[in-house]
Protein backbone atom coordinates (compact mmCIF):
# COMPACT_ATOMS: atom_id res chain seq x y z
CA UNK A 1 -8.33 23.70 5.00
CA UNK A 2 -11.07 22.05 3.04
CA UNK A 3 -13.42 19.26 4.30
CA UNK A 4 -12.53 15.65 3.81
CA UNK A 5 -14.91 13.80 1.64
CA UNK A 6 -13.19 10.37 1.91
CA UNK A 7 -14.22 7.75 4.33
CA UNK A 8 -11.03 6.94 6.91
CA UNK A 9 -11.57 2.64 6.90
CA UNK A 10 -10.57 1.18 10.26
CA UNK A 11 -7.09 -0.30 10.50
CA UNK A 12 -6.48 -3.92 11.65
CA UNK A 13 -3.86 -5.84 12.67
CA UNK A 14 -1.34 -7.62 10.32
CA UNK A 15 -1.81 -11.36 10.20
CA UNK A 16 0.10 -14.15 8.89
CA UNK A 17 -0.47 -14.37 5.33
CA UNK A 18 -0.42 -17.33 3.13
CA UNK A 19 3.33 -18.35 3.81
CA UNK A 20 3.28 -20.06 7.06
CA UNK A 21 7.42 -19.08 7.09
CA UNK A 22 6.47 -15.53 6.34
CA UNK A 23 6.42 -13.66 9.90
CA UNK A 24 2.68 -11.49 10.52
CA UNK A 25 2.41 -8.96 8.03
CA UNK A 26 3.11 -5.11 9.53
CA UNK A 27 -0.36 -3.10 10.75
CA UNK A 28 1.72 0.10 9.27
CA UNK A 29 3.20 0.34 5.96
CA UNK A 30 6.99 1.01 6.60
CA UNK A 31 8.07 4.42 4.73
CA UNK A 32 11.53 2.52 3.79
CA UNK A 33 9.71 -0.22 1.99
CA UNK A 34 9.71 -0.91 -1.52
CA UNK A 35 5.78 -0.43 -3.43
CA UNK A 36 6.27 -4.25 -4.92
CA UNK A 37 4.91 -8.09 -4.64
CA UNK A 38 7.36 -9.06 -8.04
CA UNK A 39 4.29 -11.16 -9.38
CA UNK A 40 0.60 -9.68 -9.34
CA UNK A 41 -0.30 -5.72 -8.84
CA UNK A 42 1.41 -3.26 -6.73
CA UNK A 43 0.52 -0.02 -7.14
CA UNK A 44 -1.00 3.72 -4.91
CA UNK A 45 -4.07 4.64 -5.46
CA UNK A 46 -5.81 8.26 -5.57
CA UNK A 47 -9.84 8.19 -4.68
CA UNK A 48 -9.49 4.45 -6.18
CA UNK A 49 -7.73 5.72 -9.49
CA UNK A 50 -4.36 4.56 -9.96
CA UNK A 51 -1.42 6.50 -10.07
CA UNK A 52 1.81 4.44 -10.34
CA UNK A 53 2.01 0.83 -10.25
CA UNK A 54 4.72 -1.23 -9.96
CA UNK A 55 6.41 -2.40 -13.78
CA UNK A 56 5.13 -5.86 -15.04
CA UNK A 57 8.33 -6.50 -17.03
CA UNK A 58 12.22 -6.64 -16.20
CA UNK A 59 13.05 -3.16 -14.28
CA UNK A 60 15.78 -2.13 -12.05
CA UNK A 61 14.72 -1.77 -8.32
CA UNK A 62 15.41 1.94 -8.45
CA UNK A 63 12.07 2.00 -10.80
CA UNK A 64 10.26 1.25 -7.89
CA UNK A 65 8.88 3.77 -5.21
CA UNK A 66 9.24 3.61 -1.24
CA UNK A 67 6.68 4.23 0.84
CA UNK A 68 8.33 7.59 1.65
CA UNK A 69 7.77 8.61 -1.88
CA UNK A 70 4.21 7.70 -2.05
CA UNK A 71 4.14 9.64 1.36
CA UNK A 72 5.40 12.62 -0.59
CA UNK A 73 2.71 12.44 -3.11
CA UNK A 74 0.32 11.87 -0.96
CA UNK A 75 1.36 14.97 1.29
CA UNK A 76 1.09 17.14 -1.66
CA UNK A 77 -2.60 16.65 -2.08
CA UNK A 78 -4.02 14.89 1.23
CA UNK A 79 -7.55 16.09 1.21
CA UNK A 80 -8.05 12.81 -0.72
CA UNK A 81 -7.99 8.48 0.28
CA UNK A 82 -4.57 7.75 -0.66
CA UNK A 83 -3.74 3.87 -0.74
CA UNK A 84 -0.51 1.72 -1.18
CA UNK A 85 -2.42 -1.87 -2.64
CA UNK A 86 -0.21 -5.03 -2.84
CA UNK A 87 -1.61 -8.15 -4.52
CA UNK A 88 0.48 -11.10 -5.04
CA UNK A 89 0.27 -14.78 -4.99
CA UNK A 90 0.30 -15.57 -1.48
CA UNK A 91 -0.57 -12.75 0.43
CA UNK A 92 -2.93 -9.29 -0.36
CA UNK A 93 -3.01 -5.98 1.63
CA UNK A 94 -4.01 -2.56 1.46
CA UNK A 95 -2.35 0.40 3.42
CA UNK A 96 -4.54 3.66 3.64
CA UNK A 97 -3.29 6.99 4.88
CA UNK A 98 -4.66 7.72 7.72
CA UNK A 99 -2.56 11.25 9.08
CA UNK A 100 1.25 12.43 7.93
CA UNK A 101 3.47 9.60 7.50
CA UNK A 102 1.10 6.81 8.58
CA UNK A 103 -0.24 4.30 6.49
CA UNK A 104 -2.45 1.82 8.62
CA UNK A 105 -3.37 -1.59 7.25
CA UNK A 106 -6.85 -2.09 7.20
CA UNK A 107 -7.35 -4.76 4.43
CA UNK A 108 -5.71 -8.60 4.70
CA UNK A 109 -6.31 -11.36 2.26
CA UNK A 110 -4.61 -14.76 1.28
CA UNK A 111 -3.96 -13.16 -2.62
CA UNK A 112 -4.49 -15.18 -5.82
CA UNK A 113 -2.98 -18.37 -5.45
């Protein structure tokens, strides 16, 4: 097993985030969830490169990939800082993997609008 050369970034707990009818936003990413915010960038992220992000035009839900599936990918090739990133209007987040099948939250923010 090689070294890891990636930092592990503390994980925090899931506030409220710019929708006051929106319940606290989860400290894990859930592995049934849906990579998407509909307006703004979704996307995982390898050592900061991107490798799928969410379509920008009209798709079909099945287009877009589960937090199981980035799991998988991530799985594949873990000596590496994997990241689901969601930034939309009201609310932004970022999800790193921290061991198999958990994706802590460890950055909050009230998006771009």
């Amino acid at each position: 097993m090689s070294e890891t050369t990636w930092k592990k970034e503390p994980a925090i707990e899931g506030k409220h985030g710019g929708c006051l009818n929106c319940g606290p936003r989860p400290s894990f990413f859930p592995l049934d969830c849906a990579i998407a915010v509909g307006f703004g960038y979704a996307g995982i992220e390898r050592d900061g490169v991107p490798v799928w992000a969410e379509p920008n035009s009209d798709y079909d839900e099945d287009e877009l990939l589960t937090g199981a599936q980035a799991e998988a990918m991530a799985a594949a090739d873990p000596d590496h800082d994997w990241r689901i990133v969601l930034h939309g209007p009201l609310s932004g987040r970022t999800y790193q993997r921290h061991a198999a099948g958990e994706w802590a939250l460890i950055e909050q923010n009230q998006g771009f609008a």
